[in-house]
N, C-alpha and C. Protein backbone atom coordinates (compact mmCIF):
# COMPACT_ATOMS: atom_id res chain seq x y z
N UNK A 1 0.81 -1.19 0.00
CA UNK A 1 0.00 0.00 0.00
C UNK A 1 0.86 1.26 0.00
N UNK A 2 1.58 1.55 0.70
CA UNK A 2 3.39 2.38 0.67
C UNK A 2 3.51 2.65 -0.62
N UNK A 3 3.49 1.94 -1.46
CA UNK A 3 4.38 1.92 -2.96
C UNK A 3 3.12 2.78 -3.54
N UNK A 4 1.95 2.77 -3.72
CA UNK A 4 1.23 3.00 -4.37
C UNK A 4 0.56 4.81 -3.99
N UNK A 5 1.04 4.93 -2.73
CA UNK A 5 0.32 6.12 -2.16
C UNK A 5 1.85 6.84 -2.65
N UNK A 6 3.25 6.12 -2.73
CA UNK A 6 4.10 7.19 -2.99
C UNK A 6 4.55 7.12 -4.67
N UNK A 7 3.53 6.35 -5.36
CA UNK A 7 3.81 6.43 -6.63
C UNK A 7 2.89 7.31 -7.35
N UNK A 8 1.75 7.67 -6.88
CA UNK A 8 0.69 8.40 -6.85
C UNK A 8 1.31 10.06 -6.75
N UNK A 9 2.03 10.30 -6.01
CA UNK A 9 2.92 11.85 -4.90
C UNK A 9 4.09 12.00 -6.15
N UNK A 10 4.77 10.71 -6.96
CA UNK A 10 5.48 10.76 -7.87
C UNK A 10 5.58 12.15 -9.13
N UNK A 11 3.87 11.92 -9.96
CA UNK A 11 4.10 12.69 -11.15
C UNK A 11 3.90 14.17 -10.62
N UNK A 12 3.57 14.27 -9.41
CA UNK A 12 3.48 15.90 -9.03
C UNK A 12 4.67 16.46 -8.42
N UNK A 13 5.07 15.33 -8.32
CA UNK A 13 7.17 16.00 -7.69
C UNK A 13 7.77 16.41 -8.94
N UNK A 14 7.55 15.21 -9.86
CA UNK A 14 8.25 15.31 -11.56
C UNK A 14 7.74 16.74 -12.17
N UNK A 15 6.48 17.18 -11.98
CA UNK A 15 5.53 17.91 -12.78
C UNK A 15 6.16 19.61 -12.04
N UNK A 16 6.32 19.85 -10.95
CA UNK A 16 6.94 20.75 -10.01
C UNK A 16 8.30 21.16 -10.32
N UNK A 17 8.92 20.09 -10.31
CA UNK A 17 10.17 20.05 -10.70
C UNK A 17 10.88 20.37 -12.06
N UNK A 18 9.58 19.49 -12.88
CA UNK A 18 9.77 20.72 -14.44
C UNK A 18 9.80 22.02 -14.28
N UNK A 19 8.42 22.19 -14.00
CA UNK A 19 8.31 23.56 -13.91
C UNK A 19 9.45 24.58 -13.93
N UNK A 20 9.93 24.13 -12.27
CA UNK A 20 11.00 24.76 -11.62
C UNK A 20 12.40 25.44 -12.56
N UNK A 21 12.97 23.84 -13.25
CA UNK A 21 13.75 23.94 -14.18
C UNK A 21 13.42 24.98 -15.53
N UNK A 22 12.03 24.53 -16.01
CA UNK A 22 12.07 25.47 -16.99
C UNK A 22 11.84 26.80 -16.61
N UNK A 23 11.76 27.61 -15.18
CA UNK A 23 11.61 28.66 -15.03
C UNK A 23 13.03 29.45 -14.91
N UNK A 24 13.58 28.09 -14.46
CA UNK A 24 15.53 28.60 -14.48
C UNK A 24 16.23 28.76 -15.68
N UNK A 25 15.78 28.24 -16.78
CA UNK A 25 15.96 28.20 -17.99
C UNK A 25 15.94 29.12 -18.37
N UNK A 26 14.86 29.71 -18.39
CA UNK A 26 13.98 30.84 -19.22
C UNK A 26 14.82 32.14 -18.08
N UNK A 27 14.75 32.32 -16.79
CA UNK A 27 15.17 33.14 -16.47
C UNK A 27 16.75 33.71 -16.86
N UNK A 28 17.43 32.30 -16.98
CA UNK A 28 18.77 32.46 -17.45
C UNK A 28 18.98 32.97 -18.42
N UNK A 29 18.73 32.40 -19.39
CA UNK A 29 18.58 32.99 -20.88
C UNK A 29 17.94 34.35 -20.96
N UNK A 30 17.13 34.93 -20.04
CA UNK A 30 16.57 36.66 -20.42
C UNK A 30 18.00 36.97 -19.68
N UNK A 31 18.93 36.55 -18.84
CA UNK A 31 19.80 37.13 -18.66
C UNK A 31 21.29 37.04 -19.56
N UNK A 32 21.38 36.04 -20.36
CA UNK A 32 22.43 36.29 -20.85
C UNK A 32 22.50 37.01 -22.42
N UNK A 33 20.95 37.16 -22.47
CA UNK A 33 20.61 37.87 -23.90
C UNK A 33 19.93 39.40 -23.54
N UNK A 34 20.57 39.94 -22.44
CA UNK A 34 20.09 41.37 -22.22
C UNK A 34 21.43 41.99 -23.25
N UNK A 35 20.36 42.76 -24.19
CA UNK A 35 21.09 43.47 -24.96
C UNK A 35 22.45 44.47 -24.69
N UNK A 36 23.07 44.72 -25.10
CA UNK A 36 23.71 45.90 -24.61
C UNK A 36 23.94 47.22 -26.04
N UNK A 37 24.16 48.00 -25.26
CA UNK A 37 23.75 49.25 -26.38
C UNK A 37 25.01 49.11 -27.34
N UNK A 38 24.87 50.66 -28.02
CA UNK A 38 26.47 50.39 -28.90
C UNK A 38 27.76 50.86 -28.31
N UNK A 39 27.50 51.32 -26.92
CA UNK A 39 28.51 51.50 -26.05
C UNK A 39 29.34 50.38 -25.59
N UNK A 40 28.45 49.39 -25.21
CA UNK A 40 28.73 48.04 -24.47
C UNK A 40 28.25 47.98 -23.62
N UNK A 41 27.12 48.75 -22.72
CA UNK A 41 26.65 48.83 -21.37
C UNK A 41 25.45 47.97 -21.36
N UNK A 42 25.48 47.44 -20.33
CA UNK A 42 24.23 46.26 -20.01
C UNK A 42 24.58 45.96 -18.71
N UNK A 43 24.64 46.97 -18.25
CA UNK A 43 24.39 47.07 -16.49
C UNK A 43 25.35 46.95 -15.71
N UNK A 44 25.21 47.49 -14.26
CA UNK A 44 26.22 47.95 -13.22
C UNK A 44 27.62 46.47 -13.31
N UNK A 45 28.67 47.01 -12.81
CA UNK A 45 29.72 45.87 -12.50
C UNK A 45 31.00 46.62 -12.76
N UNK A 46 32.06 45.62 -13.45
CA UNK A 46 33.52 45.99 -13.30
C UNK A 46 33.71 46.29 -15.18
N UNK A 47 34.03 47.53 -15.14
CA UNK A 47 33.75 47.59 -16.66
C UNK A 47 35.62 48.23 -16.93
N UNK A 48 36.05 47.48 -18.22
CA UNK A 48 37.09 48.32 -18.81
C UNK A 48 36.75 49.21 -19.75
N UNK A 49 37.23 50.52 -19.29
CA UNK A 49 36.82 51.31 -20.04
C UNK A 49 38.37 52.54 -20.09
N UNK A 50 37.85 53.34 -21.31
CA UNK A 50 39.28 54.51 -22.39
C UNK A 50 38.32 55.72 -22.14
N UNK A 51 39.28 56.44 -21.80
CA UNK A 51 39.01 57.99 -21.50
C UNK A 51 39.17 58.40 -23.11
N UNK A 52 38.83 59.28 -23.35
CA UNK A 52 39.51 60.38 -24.74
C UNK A 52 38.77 61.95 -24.20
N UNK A 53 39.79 62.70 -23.71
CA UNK A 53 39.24 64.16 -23.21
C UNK A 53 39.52 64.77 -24.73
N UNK A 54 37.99 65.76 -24.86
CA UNK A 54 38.70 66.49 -26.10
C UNK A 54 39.78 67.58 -25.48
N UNK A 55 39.90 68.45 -26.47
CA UNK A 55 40.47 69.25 -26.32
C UNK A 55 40.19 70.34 -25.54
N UNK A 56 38.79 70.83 -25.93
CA UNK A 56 38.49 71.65 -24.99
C UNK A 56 38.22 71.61 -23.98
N UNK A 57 37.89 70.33 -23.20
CA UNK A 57 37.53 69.91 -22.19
C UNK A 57 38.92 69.08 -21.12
N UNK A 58 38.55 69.81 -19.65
CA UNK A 58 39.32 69.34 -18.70
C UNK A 58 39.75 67.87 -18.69
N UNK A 59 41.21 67.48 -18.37
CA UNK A 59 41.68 66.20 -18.40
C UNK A 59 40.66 65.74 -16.89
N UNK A 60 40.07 66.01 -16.52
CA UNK A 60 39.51 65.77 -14.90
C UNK A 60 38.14 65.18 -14.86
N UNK A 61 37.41 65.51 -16.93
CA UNK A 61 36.06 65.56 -16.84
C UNK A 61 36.12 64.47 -18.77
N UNK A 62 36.76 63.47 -18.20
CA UNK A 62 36.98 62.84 -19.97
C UNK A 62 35.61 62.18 -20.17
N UNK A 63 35.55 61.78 -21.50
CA UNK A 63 34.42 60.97 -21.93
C UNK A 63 34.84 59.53 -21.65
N UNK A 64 33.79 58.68 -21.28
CA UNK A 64 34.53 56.97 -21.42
C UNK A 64 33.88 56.25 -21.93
N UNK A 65 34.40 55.60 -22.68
CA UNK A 65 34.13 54.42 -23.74
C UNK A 65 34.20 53.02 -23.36
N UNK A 66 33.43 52.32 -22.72
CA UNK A 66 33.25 51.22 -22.75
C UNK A 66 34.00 50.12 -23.79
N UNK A 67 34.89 49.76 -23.23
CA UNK A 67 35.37 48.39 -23.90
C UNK A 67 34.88 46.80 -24.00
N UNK A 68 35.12 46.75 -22.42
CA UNK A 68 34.64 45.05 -22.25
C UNK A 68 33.96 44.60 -20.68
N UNK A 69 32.90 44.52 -20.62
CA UNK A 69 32.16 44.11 -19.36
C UNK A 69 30.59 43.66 -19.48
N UNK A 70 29.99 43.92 -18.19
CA UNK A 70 30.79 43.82 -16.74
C UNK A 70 31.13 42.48 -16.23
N UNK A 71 32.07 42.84 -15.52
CA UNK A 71 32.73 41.48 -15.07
C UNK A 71 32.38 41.48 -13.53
N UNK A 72 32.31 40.59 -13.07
CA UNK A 72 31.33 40.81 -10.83
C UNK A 72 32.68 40.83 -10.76
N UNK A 73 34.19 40.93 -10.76
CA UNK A 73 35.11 40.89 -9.69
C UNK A 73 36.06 41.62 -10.48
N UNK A 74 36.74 42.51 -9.72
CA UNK A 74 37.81 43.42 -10.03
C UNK A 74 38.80 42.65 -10.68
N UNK A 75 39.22 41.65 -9.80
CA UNK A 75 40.26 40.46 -10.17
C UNK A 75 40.43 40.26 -11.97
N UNK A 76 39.22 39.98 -12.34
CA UNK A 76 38.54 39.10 -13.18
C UNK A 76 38.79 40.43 -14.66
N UNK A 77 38.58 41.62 -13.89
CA UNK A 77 38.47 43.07 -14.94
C UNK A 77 39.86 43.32 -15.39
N UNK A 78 40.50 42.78 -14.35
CA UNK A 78 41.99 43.28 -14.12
C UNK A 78 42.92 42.61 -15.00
N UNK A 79 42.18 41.24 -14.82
CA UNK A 79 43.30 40.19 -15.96
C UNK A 79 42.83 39.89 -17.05
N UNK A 80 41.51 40.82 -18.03
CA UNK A 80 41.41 40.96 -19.12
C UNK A 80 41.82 42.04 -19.63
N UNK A 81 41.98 42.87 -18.71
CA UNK A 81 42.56 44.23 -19.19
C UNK A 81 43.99 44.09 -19.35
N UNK A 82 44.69 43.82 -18.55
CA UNK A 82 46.03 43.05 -18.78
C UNK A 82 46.58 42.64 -19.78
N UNK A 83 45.60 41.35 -19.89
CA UNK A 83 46.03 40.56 -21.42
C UNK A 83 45.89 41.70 -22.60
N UNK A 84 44.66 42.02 -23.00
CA UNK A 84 44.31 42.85 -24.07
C UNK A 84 44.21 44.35 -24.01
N UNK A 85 44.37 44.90 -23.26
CA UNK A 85 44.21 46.44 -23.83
C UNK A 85 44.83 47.27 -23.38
N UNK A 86 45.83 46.70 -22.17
CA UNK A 86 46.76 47.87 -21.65
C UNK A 86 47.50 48.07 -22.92
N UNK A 87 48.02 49.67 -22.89
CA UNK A 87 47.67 50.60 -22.16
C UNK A 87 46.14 51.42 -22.19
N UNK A 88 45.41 50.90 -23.18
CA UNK A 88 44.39 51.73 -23.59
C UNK A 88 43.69 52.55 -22.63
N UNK A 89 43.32 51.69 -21.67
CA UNK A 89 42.12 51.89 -20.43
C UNK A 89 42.37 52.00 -19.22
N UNK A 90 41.05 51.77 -18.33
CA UNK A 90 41.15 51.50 -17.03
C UNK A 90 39.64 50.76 -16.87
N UNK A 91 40.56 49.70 -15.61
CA UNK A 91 38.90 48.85 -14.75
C UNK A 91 38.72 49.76 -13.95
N UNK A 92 37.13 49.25 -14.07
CA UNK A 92 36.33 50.77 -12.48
C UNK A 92 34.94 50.34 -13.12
N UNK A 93 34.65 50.11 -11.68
CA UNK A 93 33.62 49.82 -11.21
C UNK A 93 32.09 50.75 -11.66
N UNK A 94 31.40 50.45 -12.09
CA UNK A 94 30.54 51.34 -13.04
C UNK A 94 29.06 51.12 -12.29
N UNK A 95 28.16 51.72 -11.82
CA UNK A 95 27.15 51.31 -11.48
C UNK A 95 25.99 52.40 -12.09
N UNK A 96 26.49 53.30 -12.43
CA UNK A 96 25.41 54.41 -13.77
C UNK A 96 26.41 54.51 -14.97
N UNK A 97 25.54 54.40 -16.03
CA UNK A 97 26.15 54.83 -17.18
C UNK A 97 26.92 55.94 -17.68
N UNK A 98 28.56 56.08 -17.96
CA UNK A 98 28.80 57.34 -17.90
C UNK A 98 27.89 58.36 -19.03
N UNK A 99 28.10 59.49 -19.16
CA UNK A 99 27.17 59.99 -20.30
C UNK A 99 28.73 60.35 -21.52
N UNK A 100 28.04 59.91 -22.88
CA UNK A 100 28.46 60.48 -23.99
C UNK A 100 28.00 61.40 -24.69
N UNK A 101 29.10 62.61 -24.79
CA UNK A 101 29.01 63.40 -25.53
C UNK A 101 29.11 63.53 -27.21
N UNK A 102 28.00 64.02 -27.77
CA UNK A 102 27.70 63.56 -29.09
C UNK A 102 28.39 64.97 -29.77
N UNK A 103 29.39 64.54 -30.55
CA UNK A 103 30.39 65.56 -31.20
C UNK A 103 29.84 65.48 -32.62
């Protein structure tokens, strides 16, 4: 009688458990297909990014250009920037979008 009352409890564990999965699925995937603009920005983290101050404007107040991110750990920003783009840039931590100035 055991076998039958827990084979019964069976397709609603299975049926739950889909669910579950395909909600992790689906959630994952809206996250790894969040667009990013033509800057490269698609939200707060460890971003490498290149100054270019114009001319008329203070070395104190540059524009920045998004290269490659975000990455969750400085570490992680640090040793792609390393490999590929020093000297170009700098990692730093980005949590608003800087603004670009449209020349």
């Amino acid at each position: 009688m055991g076998c039958l009352r827990t084979s019964g409890f069976m397709p609603i564990v299975l049926a739950t458990a889909g669910v579950l999965f395909t909600a992790c699925c689906l959630t994952a995937g809206a996250q790894t297909n969040a667009a990013a603009d033509p800057q490269g920005w698609n939200g707060p983290g460890w971003y490498i990014t290149g100054s270019a101050p114009a001319a008329s404007q203070a070395a104190a107040a540059p524009d920045y250009i998004l290269f490659e991110g975000p990455h969750e750990m400085r570490s992680t920003c640090l040793e792609i920037y390393d490999r590929f783009y020093s000297p170009v840039g700098v990692c730093r931590f980005l949590d608003a979008k800087p603004l670009v100035s449209v020349r």
